[in-house]
N, C-alpha and C. Protein backbone atom coordinates (compact mmCIF):
# COMPACT_ATOMS: atom_id res chain seq x y z
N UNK A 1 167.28 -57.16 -55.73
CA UNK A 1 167.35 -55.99 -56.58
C UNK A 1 166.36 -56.16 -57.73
N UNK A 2 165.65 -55.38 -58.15
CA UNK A 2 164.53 -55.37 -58.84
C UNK A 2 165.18 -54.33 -60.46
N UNK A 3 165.98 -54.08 -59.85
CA UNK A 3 166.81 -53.50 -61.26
C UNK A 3 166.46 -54.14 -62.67
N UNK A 4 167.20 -55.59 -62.33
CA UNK A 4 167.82 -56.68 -63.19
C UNK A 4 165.95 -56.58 -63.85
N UNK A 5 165.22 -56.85 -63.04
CA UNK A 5 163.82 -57.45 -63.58
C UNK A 5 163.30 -56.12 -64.63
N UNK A 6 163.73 -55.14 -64.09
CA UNK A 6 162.95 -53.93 -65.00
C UNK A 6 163.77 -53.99 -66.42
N UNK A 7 165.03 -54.28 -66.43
CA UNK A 7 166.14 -54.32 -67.78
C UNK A 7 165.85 -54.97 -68.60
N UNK A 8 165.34 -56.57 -68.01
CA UNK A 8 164.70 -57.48 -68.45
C UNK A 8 163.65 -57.51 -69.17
N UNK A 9 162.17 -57.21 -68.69
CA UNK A 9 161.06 -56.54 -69.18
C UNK A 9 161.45 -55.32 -70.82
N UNK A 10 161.78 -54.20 -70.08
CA UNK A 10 161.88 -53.55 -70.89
C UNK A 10 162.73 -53.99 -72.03
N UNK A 11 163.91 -54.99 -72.11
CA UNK A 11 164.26 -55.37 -73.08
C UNK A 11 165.71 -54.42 -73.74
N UNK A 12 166.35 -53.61 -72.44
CA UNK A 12 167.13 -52.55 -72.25
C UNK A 12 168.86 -52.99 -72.12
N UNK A 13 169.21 -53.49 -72.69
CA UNK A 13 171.19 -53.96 -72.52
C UNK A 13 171.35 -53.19 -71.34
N UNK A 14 172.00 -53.97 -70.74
CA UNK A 14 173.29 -53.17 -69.73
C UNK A 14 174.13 -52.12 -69.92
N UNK A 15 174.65 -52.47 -71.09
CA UNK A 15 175.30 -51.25 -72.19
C UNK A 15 174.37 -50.23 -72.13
N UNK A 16 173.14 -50.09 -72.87
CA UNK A 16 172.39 -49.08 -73.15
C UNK A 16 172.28 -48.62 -71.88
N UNK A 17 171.67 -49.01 -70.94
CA UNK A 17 171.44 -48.72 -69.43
C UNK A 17 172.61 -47.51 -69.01
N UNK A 18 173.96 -48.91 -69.29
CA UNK A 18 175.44 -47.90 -68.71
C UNK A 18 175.53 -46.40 -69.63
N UNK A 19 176.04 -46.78 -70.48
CA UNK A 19 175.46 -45.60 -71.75
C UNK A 19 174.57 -44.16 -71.36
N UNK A 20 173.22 -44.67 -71.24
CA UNK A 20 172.37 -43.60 -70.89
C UNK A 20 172.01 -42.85 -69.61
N UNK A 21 172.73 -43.86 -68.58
CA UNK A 21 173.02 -43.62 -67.04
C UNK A 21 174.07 -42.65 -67.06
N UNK A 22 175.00 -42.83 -67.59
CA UNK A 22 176.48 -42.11 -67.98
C UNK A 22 176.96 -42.71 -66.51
N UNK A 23 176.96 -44.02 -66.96
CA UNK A 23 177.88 -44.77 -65.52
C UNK A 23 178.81 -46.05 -66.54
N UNK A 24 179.96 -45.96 -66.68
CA UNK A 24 181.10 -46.50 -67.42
C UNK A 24 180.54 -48.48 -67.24
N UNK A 25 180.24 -49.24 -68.24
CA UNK A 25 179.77 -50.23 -68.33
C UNK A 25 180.34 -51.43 -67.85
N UNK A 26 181.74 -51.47 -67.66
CA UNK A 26 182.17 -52.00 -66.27
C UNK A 26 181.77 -51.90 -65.07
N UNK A 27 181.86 -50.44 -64.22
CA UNK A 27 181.36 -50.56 -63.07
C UNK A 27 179.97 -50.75 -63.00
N UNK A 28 178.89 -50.61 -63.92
CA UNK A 28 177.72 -50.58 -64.13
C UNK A 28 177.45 -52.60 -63.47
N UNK A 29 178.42 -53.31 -64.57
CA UNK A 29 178.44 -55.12 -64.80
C UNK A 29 179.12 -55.21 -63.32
N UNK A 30 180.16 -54.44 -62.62
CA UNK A 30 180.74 -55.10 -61.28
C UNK A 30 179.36 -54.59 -60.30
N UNK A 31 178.72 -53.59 -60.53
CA UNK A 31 177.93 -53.28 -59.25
C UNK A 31 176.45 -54.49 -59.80
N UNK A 32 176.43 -54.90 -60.94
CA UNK A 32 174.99 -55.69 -60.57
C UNK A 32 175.77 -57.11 -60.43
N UNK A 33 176.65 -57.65 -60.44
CA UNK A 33 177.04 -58.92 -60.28
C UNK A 33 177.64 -58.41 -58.49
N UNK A 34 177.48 -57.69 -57.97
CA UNK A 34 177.63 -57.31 -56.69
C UNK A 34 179.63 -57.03 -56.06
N UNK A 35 179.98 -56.85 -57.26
CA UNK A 35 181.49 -56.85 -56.74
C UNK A 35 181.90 -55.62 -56.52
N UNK A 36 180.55 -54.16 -56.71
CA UNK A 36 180.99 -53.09 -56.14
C UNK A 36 179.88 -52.60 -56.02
N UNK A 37 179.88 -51.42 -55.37
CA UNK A 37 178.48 -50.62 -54.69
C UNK A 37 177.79 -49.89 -56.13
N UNK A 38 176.49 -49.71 -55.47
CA UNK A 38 175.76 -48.33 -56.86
C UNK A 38 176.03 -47.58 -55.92
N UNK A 39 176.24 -46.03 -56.00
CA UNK A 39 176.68 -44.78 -56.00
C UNK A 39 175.54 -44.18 -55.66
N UNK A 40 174.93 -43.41 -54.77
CA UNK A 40 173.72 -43.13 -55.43
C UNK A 40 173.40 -42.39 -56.05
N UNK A 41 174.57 -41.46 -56.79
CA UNK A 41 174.15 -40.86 -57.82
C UNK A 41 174.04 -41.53 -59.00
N UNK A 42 174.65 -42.68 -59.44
CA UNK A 42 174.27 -43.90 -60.26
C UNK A 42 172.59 -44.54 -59.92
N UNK A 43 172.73 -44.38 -58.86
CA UNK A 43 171.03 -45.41 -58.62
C UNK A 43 169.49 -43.49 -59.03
N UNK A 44 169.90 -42.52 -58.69
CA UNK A 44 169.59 -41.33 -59.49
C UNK A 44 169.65 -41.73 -60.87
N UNK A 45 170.79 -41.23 -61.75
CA UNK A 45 170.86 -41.62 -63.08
C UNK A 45 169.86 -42.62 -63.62
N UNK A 46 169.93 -44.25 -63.01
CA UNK A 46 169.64 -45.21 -63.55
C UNK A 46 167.77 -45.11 -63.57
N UNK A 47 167.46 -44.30 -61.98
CA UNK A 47 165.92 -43.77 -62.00
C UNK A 47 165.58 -43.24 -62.75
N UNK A 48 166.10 -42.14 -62.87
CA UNK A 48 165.56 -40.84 -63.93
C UNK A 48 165.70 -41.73 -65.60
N UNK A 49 166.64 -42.00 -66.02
CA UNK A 49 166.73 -43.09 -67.13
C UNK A 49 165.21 -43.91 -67.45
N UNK A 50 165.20 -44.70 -66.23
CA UNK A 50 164.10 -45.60 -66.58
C UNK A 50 162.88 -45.01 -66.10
N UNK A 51 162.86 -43.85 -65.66
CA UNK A 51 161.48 -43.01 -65.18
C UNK A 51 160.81 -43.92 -63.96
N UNK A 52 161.26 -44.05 -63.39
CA UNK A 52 160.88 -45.06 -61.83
C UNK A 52 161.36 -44.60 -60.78
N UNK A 53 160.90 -44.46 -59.63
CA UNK A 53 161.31 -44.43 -58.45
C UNK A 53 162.29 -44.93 -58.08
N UNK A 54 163.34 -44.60 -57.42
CA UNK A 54 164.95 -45.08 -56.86
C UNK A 54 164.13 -46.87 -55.85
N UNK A 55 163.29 -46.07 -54.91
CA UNK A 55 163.26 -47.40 -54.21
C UNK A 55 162.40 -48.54 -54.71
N UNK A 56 161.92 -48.33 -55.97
CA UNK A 56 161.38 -49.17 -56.97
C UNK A 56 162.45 -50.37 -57.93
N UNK A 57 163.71 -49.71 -57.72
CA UNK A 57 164.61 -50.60 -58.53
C UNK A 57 165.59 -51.01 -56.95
N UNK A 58 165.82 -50.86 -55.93
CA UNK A 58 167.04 -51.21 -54.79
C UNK A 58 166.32 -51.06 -53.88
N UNK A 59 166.10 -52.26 -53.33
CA UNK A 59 165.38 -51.84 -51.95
C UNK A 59 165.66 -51.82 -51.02
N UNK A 60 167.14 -51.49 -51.12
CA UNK A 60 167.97 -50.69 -49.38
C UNK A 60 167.49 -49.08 -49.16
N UNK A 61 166.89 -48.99 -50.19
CA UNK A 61 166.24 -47.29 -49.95
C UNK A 61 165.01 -47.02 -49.67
């Protein structure tokens, strides 16, 4: 997942991420530690958020 690396870079909290995704910051922390799925209207959100392509951050798409 290339997610983690863009959050990283940009210097972006998880929080802020969950926050501005409007995806509740729990499920946001269970889906990148892998204990639940992204949604793909969450993996939408989290694109449009960071202005990137969906299959730029998950590359099951």
């Amino acid at each position: 997942m290339r997610l983690i690396d863009v959050i990283n870079q940009r210097k972006i909290s998880k929080l802020q991420l969950a926050l501005n995704a409007k995806i509740t910051p729990s499920d946001l922390y269970q889906a990148l530690s892998g204990k639940k799925e992204f949604f793909p209207a969450w993996k939408k959100r989290i694109a449009d958020y960071l202005k990137v392509d969906i299959s730029e951050l998950f590359e099951e798409i």
